[in-house]
N, C-alpha and C. Protein backbone atom coordinates (compact mmCIF):
# COMPACT_ATOMS: atom_id res chain seq x y z
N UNK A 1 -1.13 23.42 2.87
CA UNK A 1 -0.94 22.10 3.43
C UNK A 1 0.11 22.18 4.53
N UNK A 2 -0.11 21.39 5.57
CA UNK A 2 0.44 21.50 6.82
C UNK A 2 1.29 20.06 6.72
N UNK A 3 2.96 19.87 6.19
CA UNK A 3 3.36 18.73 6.67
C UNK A 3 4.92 18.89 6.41
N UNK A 4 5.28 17.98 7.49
CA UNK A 4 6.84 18.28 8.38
C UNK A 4 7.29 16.78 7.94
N UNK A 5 8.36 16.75 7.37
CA UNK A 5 9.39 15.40 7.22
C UNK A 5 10.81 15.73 8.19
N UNK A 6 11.17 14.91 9.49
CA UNK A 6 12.24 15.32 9.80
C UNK A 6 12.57 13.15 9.77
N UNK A 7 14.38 13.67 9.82
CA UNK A 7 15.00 12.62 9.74
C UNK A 7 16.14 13.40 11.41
N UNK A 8 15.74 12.07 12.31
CA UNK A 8 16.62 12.69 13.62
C UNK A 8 16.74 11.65 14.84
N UNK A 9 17.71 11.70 15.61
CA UNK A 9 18.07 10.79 16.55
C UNK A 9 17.58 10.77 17.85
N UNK A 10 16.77 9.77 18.36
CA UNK A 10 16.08 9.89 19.48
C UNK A 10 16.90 10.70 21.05
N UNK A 11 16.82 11.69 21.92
CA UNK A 11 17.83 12.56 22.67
C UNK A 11 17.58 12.14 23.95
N UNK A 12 16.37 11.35 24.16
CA UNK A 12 15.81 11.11 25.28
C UNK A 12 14.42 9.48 25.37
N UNK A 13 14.51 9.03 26.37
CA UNK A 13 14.05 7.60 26.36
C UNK A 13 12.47 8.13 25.58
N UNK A 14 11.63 7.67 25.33
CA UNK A 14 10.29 8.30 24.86
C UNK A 14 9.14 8.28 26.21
N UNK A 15 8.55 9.04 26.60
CA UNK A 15 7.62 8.90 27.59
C UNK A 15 6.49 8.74 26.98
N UNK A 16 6.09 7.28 28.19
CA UNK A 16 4.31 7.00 27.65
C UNK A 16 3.28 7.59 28.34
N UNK A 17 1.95 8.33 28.02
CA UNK A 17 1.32 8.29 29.04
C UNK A 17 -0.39 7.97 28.73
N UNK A 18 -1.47 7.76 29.29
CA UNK A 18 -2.25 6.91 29.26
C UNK A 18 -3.31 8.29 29.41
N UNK A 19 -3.78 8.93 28.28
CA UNK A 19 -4.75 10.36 28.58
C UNK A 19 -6.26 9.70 29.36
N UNK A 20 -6.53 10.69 29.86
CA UNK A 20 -7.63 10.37 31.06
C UNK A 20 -9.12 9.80 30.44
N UNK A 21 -9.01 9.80 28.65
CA UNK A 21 -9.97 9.52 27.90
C UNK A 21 -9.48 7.84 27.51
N UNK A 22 -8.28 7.41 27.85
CA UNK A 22 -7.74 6.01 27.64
C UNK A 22 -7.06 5.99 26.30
N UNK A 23 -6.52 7.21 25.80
CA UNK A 23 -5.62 6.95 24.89
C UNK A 23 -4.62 7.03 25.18
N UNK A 24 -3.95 6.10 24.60
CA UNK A 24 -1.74 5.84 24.67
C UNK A 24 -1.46 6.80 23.79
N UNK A 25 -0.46 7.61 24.29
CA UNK A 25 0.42 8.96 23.38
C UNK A 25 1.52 8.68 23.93
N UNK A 26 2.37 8.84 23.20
CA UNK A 26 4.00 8.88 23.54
C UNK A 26 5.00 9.79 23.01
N UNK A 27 5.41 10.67 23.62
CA UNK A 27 6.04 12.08 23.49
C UNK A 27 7.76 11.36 23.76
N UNK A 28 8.17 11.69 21.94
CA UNK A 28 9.81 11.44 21.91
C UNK A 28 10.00 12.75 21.67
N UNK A 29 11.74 13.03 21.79
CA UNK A 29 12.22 14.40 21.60
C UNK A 29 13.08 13.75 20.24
N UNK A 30 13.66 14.70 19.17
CA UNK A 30 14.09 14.44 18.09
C UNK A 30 15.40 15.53 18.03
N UNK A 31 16.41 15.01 17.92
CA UNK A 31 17.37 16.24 17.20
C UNK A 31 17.66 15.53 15.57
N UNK A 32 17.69 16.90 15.40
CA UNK A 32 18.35 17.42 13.41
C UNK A 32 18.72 18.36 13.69
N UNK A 33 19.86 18.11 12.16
CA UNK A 33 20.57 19.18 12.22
C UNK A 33 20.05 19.95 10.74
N UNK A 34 20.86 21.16 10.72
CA UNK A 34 20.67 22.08 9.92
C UNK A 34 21.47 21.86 8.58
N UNK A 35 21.18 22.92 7.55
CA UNK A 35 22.34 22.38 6.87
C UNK A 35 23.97 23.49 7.29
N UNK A 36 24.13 24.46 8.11
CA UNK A 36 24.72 24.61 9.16
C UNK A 36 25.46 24.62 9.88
N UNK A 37 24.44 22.79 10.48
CA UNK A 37 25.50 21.69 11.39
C UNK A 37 24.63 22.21 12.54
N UNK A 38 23.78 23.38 12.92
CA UNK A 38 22.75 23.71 14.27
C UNK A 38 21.85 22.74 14.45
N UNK A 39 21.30 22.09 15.87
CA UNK A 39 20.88 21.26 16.28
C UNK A 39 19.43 21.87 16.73
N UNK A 40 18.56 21.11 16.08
CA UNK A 40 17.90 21.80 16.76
C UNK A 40 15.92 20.24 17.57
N UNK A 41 16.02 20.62 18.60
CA UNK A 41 15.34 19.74 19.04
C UNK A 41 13.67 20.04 18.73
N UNK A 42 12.97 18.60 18.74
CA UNK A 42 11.34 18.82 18.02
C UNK A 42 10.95 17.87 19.03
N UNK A 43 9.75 18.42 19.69
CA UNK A 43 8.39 17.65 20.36
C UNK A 43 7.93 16.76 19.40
N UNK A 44 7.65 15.46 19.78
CA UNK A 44 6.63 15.32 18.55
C UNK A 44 5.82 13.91 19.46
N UNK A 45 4.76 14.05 19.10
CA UNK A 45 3.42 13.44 19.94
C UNK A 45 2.83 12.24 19.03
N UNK A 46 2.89 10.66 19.36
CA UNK A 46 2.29 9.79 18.73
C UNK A 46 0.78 9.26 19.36
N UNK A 47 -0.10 9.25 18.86
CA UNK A 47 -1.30 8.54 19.25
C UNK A 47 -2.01 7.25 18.72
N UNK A 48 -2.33 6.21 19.81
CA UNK A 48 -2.69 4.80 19.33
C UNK A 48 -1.53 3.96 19.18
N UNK A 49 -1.90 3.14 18.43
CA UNK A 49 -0.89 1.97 18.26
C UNK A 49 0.38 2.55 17.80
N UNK A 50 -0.12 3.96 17.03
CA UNK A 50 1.69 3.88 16.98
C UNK A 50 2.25 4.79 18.52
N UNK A 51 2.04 4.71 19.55
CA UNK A 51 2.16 5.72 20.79
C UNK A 51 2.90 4.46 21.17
N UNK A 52 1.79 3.05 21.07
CA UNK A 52 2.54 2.24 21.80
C UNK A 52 3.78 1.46 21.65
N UNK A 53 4.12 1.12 19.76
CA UNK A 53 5.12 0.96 19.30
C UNK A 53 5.83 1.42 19.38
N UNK A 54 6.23 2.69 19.40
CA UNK A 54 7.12 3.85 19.10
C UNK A 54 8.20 3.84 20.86
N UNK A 55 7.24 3.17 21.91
CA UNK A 55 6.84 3.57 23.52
C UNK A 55 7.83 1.93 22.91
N UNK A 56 7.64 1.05 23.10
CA UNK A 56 8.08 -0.03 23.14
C UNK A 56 9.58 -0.39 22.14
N UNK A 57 9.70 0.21 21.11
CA UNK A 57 10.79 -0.19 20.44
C UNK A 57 11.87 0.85 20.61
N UNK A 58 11.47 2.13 20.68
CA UNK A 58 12.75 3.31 20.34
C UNK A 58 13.38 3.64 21.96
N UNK A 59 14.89 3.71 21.37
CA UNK A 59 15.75 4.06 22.72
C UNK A 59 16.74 4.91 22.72
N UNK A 60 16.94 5.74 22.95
CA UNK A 60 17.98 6.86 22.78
C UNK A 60 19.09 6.78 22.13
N UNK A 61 18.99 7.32 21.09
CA UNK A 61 20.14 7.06 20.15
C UNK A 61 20.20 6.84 19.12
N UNK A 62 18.06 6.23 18.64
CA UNK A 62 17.73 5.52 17.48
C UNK A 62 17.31 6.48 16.64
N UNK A 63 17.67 6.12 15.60
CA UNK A 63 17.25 6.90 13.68
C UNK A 63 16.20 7.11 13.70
N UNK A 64 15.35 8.02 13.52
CA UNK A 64 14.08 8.03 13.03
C UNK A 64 13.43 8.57 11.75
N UNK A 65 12.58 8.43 10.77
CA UNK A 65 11.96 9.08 10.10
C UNK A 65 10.94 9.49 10.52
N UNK A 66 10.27 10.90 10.57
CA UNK A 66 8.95 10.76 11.07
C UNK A 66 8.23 11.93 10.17
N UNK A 67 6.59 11.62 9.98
CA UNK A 67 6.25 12.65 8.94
C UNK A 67 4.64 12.83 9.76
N UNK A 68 4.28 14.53 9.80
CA UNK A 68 3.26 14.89 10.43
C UNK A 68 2.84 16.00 9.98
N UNK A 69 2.53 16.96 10.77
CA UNK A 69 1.71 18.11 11.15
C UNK A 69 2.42 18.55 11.69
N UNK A 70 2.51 19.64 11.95
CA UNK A 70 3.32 21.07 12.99
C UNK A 70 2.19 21.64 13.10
N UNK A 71 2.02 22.03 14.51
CA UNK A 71 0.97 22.36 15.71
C UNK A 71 1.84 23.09 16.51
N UNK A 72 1.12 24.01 17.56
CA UNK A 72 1.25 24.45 18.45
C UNK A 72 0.37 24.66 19.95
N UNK A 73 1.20 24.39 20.97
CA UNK A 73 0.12 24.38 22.32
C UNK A 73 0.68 25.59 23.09
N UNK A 74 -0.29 26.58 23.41
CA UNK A 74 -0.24 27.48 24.23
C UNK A 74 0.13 26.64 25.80
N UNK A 75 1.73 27.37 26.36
CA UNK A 75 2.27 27.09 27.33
C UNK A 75 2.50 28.63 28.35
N UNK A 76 2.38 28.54 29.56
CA UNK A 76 3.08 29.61 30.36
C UNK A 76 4.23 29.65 30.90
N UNK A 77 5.33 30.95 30.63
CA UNK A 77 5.83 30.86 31.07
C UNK A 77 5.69 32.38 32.32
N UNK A 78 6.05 32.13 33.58
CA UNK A 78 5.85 33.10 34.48
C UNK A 78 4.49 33.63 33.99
N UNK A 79 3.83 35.17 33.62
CA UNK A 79 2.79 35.66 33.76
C UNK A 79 2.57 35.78 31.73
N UNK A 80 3.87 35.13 31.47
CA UNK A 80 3.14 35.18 29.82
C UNK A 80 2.95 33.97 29.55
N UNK A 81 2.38 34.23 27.95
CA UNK A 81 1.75 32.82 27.29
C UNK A 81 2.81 32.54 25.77
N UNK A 82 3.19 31.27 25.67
CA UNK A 82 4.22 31.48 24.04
C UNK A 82 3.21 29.68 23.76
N UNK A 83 3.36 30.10 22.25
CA UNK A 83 3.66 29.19 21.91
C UNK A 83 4.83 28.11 21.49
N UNK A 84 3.87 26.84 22.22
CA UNK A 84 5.21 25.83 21.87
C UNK A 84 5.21 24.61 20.86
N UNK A 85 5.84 24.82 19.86
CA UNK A 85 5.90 23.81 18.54
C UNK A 85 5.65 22.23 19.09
N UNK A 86 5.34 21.59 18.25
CA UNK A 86 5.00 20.09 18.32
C UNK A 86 5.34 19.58 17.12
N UNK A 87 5.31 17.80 16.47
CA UNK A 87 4.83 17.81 15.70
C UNK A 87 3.75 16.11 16.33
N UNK A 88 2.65 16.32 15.42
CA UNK A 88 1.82 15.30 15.35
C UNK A 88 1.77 14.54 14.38
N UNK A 89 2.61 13.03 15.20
CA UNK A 89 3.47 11.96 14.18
C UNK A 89 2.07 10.87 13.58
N UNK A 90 2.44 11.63 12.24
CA UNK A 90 0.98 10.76 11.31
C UNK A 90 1.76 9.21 10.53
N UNK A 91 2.89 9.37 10.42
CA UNK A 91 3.58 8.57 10.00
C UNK A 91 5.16 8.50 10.19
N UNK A 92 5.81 6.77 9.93
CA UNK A 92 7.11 6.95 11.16
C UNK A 92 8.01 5.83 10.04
N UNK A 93 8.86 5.64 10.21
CA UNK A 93 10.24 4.37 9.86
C UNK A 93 11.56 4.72 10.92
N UNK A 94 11.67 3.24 11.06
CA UNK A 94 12.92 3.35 12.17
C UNK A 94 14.03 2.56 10.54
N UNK A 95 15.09 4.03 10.62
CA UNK A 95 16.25 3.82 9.72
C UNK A 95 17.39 3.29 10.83
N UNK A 96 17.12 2.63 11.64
CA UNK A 96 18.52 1.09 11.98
C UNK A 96 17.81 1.00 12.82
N UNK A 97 18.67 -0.51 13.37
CA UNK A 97 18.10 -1.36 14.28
C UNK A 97 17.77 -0.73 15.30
N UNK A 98 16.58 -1.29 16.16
CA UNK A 98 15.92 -0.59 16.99
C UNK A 98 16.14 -1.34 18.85
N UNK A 99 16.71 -2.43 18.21
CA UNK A 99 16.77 -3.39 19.59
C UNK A 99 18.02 -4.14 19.63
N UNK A 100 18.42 -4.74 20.74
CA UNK A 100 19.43 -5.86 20.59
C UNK A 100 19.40 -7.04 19.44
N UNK A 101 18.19 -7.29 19.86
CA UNK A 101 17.91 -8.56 18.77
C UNK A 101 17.46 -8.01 17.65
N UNK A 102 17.15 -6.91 17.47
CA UNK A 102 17.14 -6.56 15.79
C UNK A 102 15.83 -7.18 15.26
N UNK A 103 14.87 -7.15 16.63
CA UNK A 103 13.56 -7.85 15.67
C UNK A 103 12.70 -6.61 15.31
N UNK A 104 13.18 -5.64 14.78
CA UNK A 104 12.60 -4.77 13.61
C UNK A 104 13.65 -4.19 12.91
N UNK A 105 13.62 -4.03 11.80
CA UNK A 105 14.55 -3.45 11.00
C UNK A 105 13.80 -2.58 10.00
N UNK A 106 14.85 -1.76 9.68
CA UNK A 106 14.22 -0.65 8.77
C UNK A 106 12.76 -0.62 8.01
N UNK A 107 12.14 -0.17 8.27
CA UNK A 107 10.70 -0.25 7.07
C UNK A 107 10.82 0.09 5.91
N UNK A 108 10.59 -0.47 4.33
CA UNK A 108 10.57 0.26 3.61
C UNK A 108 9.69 1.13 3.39
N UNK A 109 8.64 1.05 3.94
CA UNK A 109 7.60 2.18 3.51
C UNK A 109 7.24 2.88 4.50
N UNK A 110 6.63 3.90 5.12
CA UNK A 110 6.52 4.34 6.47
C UNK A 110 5.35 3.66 6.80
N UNK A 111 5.25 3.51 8.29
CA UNK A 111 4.00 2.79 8.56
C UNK A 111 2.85 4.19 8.90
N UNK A 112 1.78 4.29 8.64
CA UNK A 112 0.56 4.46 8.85
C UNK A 112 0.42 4.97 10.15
N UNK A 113 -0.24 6.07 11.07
CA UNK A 113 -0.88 5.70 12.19
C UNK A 113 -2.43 5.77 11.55
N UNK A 114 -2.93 4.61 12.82
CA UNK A 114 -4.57 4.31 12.05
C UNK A 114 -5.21 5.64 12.48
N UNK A 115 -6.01 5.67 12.12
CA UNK A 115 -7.06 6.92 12.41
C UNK A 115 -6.65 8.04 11.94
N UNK A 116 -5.25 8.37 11.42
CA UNK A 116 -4.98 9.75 11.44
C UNK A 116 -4.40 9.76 9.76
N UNK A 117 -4.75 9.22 9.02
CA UNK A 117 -4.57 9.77 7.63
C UNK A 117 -5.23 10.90 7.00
């Protein structure tokens, strides 16, 4: 079984982008730490409604829970090929407020993305 639980703080605004097939994905970066105290940063890729939530509520700095898949996409660098980790966010909870006005607050349960259970 393929599945990743990280708990980590958003490092960067989340980028949306609109795939050429008309799906919304939204690529946040995640830091956690180790037990350590090493930081270490995670890709992780939302699709559908949660691409667009995730795109609309989270802002650098915010708590996240997120639970998926770990994947990898063949990337180049110069004349070689590496792989580069992902994870594919099947399910999410924002642990604190997410906005000024605080019109979402913690989930107790994680929410769902549709299609991908």
């Amino acid at each position: 079984m393929n599945q990743v639980s990280l708990i980590g703080r958003i490092t960067r605004p989340p980028v949306y982008y609109c795939t050429p097939r008309g799906m919304d994905l939204t690529r946040i970066q995640l830091l956690t730490h180790d037990r350590r105290g090493r930081a270490h940063h995670h890709h992780c890729l939302a699709y559908g409604p949660a691409a667009l939530t995730l795109h609309t509520h989270l802002e650098t700095d915010n708590l996240l829970l997120i639970r998926g898949e770990l994947l990898y996409r063949e990337h180049r660098r110069g004349d070689r090929v590496v792989d580069r980790p992902y994870v594919l966010i099947r399910q999410y909870s924002f642990l604190d407020a997410v906005s000024d006005d605080q019109a979402l607050r913690p989930a107790r349960n994680l929410s769902v993305v549709p299609g991908l259970e």
